[in-house]
C-alpha atoms as a PDB file:
ATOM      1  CA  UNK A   1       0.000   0.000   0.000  1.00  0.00           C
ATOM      2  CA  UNK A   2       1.314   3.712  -0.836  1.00  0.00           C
ATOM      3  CA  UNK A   3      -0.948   6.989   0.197  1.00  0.00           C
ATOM      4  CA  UNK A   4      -1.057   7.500  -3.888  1.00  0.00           C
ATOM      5  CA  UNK A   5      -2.229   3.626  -4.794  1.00  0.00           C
ATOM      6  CA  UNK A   6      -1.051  -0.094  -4.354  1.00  0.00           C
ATOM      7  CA  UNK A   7       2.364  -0.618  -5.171  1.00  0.00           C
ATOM      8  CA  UNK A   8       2.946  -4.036  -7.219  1.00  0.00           C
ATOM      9  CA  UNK A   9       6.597  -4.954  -6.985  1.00  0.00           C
ATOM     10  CA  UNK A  10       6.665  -8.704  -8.040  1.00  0.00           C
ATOM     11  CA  UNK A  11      10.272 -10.622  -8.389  1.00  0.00           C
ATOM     12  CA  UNK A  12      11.949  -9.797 -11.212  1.00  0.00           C
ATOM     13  CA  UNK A  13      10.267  -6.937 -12.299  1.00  0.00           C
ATOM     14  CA  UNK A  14      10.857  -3.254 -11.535  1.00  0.00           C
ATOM     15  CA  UNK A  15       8.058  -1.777  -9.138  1.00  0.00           C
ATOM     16  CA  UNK A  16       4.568  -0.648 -10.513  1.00  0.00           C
ATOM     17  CA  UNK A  17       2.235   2.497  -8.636  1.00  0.00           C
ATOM     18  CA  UNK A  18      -1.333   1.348  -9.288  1.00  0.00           C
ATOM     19  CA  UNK A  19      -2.924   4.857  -8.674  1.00  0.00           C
ATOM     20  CA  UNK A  20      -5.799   5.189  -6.417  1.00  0.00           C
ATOM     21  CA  UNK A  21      -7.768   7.226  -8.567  1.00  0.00           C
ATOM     22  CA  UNK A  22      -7.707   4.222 -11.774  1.00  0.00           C
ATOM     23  CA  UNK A  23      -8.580   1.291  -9.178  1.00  0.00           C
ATOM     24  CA  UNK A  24     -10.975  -0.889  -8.467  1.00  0.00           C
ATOM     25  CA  UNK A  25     -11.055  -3.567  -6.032  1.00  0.00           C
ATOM     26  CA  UNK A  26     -13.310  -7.127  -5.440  1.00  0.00           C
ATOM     27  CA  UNK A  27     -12.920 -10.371  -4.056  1.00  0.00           C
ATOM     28  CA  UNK A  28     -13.784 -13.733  -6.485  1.00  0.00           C
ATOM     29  CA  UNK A  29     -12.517 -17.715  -6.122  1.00  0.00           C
ATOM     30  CA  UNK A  30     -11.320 -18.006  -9.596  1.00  0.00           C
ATOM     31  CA  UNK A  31      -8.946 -17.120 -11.928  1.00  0.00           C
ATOM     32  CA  UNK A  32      -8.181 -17.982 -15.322  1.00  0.00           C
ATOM     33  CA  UNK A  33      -8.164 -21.770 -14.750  1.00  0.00           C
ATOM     34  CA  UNK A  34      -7.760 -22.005 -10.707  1.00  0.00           C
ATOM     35  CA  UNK A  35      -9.993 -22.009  -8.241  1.00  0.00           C
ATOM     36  CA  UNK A  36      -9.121 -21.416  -4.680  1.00  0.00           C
ATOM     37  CA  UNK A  37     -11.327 -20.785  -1.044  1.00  0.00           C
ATOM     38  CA  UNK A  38     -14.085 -18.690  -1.124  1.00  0.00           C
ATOM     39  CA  UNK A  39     -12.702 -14.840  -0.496  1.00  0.00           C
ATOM     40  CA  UNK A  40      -9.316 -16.343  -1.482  1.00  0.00           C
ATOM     41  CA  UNK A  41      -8.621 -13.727  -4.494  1.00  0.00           C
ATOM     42  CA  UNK A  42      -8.601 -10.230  -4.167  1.00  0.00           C
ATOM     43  CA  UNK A  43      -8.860  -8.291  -7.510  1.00  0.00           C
ATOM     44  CA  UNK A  44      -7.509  -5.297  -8.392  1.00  0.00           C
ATOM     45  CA  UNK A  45      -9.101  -3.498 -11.206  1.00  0.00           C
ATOM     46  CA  UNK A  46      -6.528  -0.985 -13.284  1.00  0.00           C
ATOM     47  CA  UNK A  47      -5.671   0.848 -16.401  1.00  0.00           C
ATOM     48  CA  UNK A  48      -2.887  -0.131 -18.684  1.00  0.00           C
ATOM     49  CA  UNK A  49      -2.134   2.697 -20.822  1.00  0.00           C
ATOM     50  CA  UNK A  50      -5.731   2.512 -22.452  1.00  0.00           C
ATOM     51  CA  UNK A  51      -6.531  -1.280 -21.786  1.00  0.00           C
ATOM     52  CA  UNK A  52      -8.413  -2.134 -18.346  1.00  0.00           C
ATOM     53  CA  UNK A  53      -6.842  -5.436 -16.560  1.00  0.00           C
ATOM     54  CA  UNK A  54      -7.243  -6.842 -13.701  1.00  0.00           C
ATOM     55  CA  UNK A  55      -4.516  -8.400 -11.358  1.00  0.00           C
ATOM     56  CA  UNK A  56      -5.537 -11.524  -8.779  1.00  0.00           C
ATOM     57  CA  UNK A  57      -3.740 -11.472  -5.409  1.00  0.00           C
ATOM     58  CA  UNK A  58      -4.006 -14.388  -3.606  1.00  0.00           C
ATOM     59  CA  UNK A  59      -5.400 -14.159   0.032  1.00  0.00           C
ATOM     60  CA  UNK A  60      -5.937 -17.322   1.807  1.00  0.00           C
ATOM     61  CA  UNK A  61      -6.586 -15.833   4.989  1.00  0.00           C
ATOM     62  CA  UNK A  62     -10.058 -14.498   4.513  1.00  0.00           C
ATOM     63  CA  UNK A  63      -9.028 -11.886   7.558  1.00  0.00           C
ATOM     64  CA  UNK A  64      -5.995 -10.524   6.354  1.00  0.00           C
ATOM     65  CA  UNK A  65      -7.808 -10.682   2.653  1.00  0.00           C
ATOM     66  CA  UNK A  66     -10.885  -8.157   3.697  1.00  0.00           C
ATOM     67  CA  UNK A  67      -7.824  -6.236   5.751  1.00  0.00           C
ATOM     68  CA  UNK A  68      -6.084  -5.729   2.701  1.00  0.00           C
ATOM     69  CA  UNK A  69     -10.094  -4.714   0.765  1.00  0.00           C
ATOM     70  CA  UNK A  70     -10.596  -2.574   2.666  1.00  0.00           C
ATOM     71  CA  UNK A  71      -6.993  -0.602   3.115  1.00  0.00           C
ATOM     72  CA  UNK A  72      -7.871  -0.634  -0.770  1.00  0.00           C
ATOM     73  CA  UNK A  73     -11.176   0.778  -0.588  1.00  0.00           C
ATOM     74  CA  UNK A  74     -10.093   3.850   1.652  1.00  0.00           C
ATOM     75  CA  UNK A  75      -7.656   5.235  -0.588  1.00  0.00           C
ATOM     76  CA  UNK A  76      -9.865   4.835  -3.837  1.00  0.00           C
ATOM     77  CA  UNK A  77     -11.322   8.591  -4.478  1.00  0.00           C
ATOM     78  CA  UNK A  78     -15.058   7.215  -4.713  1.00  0.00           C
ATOM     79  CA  UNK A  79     -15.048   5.409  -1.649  1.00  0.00           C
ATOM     80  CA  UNK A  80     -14.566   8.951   0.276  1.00  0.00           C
ATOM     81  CA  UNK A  81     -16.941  10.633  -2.112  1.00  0.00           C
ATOM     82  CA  UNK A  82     -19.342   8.126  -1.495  1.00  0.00           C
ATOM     83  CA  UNK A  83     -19.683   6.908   2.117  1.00  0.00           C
ATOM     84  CA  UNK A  84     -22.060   3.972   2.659  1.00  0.00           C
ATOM     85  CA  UNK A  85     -21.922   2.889  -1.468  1.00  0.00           C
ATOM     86  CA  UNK A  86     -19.526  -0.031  -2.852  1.00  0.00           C
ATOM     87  CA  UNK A  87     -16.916   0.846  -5.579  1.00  0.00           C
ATOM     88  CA  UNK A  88     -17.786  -0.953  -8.849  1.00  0.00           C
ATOM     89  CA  UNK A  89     -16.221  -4.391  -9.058  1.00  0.00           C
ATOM     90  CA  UNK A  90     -14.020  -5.042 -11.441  1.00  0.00           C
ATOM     91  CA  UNK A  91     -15.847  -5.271 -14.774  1.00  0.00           C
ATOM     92  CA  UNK A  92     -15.291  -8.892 -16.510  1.00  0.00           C
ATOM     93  CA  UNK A  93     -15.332 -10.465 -13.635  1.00  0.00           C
ATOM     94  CA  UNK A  94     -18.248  -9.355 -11.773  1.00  0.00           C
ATOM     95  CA  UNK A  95     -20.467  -9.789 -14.840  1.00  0.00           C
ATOM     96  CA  UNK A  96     -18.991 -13.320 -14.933  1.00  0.00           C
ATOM     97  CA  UNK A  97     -19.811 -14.113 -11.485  1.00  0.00           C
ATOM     98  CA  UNK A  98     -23.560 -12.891 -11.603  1.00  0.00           C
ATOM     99  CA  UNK A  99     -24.352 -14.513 -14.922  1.00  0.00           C
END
């Protein structure tokens, strides 16, 4: 977490800034082709360049997981513009899981 966005900084690769202001965050039990515990995915929704993408962090501790949601969710500009109301979820995927 960074006061700007979520910082991705896998091995290998040089450090990314996810700003606040282009994320979205949800939780789901899939990805791709795995499937994992319910709550075990957290999904960040962002913008590469002009193409939105979503990244899946893995959170099999369904406490630490809804820790880490919501440390998201306060630094997202429409969660403070909007108290009591749930950022959108990340597009493909939430149509996926209601369909």
């Amino acid at each position: 977490m960074h006061p700007l966005g979520v910082v991705l900084d896998l091995d290998g690769s040089d450090p990314v800034l996810l700003p606040a202001a282009d994320l979205e965050v949800g939780r789901a039990t899939w990805a791709i082709d795995r499937v994992v515990e319910p709550e075990g995915l957290l999904l960040l929704g962002w913008t590469l360049g002009r193409t939105r993408v979503e990244t899946a962090l893995r959170t099999p501790d369904p406490a630490a997981g809804r820790t880490l949601e919501a440390a998201v969710r306060s630094i997202i500009p429409s969660s403070a513009s909007a108290p009591g109301t749930e950022p959108e979820q990340p597009r493909d995927r939430a149509e996926s899981e209601t369909s």
